[in-house]
Protein backbone atom coordinates (compact mmCIF):
# COMPACT_ATOMS: atom_id res chain seq x y z
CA UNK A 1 30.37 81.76 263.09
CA UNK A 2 31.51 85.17 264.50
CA UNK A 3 33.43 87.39 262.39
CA UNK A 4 36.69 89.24 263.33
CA UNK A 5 36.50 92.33 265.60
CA UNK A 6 34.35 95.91 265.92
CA UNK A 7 35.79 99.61 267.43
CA UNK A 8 33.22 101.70 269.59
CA UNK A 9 34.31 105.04 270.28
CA UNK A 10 33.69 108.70 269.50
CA UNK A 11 35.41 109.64 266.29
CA UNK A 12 37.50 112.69 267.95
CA UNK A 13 39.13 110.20 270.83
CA UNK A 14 42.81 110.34 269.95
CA UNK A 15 43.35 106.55 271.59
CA UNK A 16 40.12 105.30 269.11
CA UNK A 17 41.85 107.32 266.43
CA UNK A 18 45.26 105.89 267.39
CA UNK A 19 43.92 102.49 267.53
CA UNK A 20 42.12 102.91 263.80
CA UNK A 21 45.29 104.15 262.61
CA UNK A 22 47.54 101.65 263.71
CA UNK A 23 44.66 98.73 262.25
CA UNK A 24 44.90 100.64 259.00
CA UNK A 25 48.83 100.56 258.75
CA UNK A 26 48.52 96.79 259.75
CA UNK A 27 45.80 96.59 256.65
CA UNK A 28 43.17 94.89 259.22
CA UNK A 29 39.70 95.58 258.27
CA UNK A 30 38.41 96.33 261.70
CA UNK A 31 34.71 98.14 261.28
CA UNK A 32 34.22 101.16 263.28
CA UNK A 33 31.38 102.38 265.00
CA UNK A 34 31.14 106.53 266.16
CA UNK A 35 29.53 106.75 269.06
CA UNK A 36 28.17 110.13 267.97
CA UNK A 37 26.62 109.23 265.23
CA UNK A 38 24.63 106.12 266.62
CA UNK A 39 23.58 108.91 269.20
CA UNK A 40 21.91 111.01 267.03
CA UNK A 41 20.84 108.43 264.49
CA UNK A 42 21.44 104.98 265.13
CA UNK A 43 19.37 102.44 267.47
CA UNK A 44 19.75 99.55 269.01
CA UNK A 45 17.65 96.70 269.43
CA UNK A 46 17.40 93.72 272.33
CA UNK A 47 20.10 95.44 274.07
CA UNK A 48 19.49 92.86 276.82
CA UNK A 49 20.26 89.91 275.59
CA UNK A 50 23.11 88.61 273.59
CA UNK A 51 21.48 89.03 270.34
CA UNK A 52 21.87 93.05 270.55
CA UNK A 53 22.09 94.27 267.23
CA UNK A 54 23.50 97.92 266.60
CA UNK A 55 22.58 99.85 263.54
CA UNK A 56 24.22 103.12 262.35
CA UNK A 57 23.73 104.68 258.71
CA UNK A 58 22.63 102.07 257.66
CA UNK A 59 25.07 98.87 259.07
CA UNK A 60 23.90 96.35 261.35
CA UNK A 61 26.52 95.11 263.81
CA UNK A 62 25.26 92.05 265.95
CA UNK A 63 27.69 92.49 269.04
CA UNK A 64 27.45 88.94 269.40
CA UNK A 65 28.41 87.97 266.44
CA UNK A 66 32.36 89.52 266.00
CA UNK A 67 35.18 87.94 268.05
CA UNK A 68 36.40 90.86 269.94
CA UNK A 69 35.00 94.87 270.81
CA UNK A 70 37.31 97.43 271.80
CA UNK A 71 35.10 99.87 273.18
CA UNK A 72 35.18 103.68 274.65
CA UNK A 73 31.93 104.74 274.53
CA UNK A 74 31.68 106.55 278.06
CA UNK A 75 28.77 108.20 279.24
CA UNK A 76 29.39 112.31 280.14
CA UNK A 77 28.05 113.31 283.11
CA UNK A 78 26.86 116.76 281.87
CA UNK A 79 25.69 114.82 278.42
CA UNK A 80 21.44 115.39 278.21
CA UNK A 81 19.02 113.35 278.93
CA UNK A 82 18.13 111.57 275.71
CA UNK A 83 21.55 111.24 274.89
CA UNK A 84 22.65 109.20 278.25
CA UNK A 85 19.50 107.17 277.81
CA UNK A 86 20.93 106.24 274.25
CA UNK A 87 24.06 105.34 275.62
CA UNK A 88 23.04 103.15 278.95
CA UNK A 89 21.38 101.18 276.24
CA UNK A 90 24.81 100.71 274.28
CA UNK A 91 26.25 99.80 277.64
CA UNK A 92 23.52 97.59 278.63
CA UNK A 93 24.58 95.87 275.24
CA UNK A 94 27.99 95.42 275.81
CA UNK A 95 27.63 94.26 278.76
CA UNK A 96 25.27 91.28 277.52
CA UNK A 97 27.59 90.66 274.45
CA UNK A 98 28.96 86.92 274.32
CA UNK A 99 31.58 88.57 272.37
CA UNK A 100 35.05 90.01 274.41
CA UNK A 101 35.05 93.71 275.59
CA UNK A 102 37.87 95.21 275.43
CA UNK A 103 37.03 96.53 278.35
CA UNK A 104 33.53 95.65 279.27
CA UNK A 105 31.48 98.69 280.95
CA UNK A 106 31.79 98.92 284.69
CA UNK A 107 34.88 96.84 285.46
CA UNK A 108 37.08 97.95 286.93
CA UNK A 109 34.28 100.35 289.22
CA UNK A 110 36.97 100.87 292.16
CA UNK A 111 38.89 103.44 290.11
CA UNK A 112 35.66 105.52 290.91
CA UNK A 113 36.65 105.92 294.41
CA UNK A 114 40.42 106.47 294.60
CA UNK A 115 40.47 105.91 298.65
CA UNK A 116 38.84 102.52 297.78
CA UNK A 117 40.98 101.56 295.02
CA UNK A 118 44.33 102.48 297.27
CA UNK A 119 42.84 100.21 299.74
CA UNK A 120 42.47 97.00 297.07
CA UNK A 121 45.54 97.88 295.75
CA UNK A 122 47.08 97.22 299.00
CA UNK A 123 45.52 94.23 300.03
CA UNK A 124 47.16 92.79 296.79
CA UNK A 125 50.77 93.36 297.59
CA UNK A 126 51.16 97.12 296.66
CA UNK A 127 53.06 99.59 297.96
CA UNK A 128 50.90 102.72 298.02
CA UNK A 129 51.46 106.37 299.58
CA UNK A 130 50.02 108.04 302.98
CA UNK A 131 46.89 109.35 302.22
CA UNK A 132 44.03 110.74 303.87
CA UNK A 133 40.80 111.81 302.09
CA UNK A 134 38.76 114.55 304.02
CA UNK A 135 36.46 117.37 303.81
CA UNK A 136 37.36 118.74 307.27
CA UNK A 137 39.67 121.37 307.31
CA UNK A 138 40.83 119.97 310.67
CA UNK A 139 41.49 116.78 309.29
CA UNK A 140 43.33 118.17 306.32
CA UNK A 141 45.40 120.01 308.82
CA UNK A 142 46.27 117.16 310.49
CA UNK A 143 47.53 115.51 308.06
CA UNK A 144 49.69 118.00 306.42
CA UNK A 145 51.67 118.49 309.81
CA UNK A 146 52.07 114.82 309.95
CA UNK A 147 53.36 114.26 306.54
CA UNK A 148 55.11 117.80 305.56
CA UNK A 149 54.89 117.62 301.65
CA UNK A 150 51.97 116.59 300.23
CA UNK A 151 49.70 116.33 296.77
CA UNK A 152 46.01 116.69 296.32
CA UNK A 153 43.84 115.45 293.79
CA UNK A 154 40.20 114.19 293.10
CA UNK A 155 38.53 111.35 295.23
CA UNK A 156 37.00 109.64 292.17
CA UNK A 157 37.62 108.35 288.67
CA UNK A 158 37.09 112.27 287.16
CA UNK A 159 40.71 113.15 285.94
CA UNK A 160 42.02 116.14 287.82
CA UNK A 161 45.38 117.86 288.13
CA UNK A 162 47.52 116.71 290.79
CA UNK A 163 49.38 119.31 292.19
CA UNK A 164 51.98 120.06 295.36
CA UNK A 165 50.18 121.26 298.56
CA UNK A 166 51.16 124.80 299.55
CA UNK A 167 50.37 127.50 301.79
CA UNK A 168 47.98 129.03 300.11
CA UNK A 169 46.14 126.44 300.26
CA UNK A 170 46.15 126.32 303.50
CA UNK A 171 44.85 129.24 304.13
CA UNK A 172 41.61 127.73 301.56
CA UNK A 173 41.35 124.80 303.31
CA UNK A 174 37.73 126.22 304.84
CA UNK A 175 36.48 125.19 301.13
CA UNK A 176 37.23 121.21 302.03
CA UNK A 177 33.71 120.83 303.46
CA UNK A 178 32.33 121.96 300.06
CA UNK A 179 34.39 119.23 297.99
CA UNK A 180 36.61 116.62 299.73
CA UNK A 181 39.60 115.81 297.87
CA UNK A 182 42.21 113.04 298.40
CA UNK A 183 45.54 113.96 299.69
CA UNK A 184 48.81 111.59 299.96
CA UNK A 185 52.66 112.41 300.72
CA UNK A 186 54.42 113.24 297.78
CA UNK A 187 56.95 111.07 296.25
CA UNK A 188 59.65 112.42 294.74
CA UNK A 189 61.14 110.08 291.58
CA UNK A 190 60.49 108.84 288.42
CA UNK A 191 56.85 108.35 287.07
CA UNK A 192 56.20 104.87 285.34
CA UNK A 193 52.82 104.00 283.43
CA UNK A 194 52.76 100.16 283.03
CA UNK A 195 50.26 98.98 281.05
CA UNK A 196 48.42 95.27 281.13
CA UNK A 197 46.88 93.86 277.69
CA UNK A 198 45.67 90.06 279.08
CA UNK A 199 49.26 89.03 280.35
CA UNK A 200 51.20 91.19 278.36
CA UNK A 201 53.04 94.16 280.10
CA UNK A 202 54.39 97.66 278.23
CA UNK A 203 55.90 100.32 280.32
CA UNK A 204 57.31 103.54 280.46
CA UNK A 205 59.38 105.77 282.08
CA UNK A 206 58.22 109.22 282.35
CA UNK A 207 61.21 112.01 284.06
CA UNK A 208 59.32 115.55 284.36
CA UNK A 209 60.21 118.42 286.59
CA UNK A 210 56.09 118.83 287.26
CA UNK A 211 54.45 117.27 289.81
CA UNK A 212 52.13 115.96 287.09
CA UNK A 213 54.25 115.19 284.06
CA UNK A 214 50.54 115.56 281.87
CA UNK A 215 50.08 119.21 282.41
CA UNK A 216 54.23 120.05 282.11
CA UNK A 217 53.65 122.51 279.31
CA UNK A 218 51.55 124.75 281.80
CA UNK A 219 53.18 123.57 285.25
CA UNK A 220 56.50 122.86 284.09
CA UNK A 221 59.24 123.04 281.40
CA UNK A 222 59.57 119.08 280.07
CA UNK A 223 58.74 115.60 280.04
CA UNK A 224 60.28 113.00 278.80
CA UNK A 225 59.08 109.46 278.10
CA UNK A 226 61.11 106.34 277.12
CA UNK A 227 60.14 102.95 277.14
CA UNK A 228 61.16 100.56 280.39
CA UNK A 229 62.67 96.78 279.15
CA UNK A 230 63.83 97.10 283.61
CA UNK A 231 60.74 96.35 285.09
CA UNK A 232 60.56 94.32 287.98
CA UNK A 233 58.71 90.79 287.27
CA UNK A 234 57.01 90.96 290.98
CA UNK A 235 55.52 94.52 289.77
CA UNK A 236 54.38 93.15 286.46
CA UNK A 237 53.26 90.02 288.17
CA UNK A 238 51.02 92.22 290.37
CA UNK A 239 49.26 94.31 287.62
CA UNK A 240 48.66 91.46 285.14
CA UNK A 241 46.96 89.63 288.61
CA UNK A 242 44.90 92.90 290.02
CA UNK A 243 43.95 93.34 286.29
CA UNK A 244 42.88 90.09 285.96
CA UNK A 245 40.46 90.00 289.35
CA UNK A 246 39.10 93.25 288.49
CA UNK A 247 37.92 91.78 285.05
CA UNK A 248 39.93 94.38 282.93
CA UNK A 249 41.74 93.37 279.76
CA UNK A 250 43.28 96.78 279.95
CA UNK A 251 44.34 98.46 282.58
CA UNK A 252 46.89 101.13 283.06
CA UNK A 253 48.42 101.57 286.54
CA UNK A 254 50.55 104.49 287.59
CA UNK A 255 53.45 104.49 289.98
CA UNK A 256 55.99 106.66 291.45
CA UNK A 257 59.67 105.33 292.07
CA UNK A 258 61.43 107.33 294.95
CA UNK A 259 65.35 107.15 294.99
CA UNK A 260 65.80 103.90 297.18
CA UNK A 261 63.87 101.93 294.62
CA UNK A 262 60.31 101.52 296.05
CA UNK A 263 57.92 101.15 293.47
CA UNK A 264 54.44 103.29 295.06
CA UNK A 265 51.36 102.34 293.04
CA UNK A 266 49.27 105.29 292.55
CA UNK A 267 45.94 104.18 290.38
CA UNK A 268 44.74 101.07 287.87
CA UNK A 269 42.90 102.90 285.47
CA UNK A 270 40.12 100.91 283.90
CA UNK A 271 40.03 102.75 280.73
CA UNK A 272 43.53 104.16 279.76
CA UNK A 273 43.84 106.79 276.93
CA UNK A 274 47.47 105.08 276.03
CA UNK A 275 48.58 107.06 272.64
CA UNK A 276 51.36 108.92 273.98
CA UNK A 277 52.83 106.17 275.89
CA UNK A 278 52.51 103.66 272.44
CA UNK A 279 54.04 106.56 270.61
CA UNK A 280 57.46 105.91 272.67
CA UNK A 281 57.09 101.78 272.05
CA UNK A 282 56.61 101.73 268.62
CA UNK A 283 52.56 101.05 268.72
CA UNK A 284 53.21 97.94 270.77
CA UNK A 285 49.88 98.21 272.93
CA UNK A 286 47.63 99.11 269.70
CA UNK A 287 48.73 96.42 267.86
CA UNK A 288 48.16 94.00 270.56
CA UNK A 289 44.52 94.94 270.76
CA UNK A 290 44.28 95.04 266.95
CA UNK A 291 45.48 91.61 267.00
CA UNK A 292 42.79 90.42 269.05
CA UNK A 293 40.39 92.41 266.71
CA UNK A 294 41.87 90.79 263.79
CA UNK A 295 41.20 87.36 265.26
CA UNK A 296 45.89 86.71 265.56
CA UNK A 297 47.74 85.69 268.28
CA UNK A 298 50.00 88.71 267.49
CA UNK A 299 50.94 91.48 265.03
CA UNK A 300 54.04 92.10 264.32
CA UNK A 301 55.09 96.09 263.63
């Protein structure tokens, strides 16, 4: 018989910490796991089969054996060696759990190529902006006369700062065929995260005078969130469905409303830090996972 539900994150992550918190207030005994620590001192053992059993000062956890794992144990690029090696095995674990990931390693893989992504999210019924991803300078060029006002930001899944194109930049644009970069028209509105636990739906509004509303301290002056009851079923219907196919439980997709109401989906991301949106909605999204930790149908705040 499997027992109730396990956390797997690093012990400084403010959504693990948020998520801990919330479980605590709720008075759900939901074990935790620090990925940290079972990095320097734990093991693992049959991390390829169901059966993987994790062990940390002491504690076994079978990952098998609990109901439900929310999980944020990502791999750093620059992390060394023996440490990635550690934690491929923890993936290779979670991945071969009977038990439900919250989410399980590797879905949601498009959001590693943001030109890819954009091009699913279209085929599903998305709106999404003009974009052109390039390392020619030419190209680039091109496409700024075309559009007029654009953004940049990464190609892949690394988080980056998206900022307006201007003409110093221009004059840089030589340094494109050392690094592409993505580039789309910019849309001038509203920002809305909406965020997808299973079929449930939480969003809100974010109105910022920076182009990105995360890094207004340093490129801006505010930002202010609020939670959005107004959301259009045929968006939510599209998230909780693009979730779904791409295997994530949680998701958190970005969009961009312009003044004449068109909703232009920017990203899903497969692994959304989601504490200062749940801040605004009352820990709605944390207690919904720590429900399905607890082994409820729902927690009420």
């Amino acid at each position: 018989m499997k027992s109730n539900g396990l956390i797997i994150g690093h012990i400084r992550d403010s959504t693990i910490a948020h998520v801990r918190t919330v479980a605590w207030r709720l008075g759900a005994d939901v074990p935790f796991v620090d990925v940290g620590e079972y990095v320097t001192t734990g093991s693992i053992t049959d991390a390829t089969s169901s059966n993987a059993v994790l062990t940390v000062s002491g504690h076994d956890y079978p990952l098998g054996g609990v109901s439900c794992i929310y999980q944020r144990a990502s791999i750093e690029p620059d992390a060394p060696p023996w440490s990635q090696s550690r934690l491929l095995a923890l993936e290779t674990a979670l991945l071969s759990s009977g038990s439900e990931v919250i989410n399980r390693p590797l879905t949601g893989w498009q959001n590693m190529s943001k030109p890819l992504q954009m091009l699913m999210l279209e085929s599903c019924g998305f709106v999404v902006p003009s974009s052109r991803a390039t390392s020619v300078p030419e190209d680039y060029q091109d496409f700024r006369t075309y559009m007029g006002d654009i953004i940049y930001k990464s190609n892949s899944g690394q988080r980056s700062i998206v900022d307006r194109v201007s003409t110093g930049h221009d004059q840089r644009a030589e340094l494109l065929s050392h690094c592409p970069a993505l580039f789309q028209q910019r849309i001038v509105g509203n920002d809305i995260r909406v965020h997808v636990v299973h079929e449930e739906i939480f969003a809100v509004k974010i109105q910022s005078d920076a182009v990105d509303y995360r890094y207004y301290k340093s490129r801006g002056s505010f930002a202010k969130l609020q939670a959005e009851p107004l959301l259009p079923s045929a968006i939510g219907k599209k998230c909780i469905e693009f979730a779904a196919a791409s295997g994530v439980a949680l998701a958190g997709f970005d969009f961009k409303v312009d003044d004449e109401g068109c909703w232009y989906c920017l990203e899903m991301n497969p692994a959304p830090a989601f504490e200062s949106y749940d801040h605004v909605m009352n820990g709605a999204i944390a207690r919904r996972i720590v429900a399905k930790l607890a082994g409820y149908e729902h927690v009420a705040g």
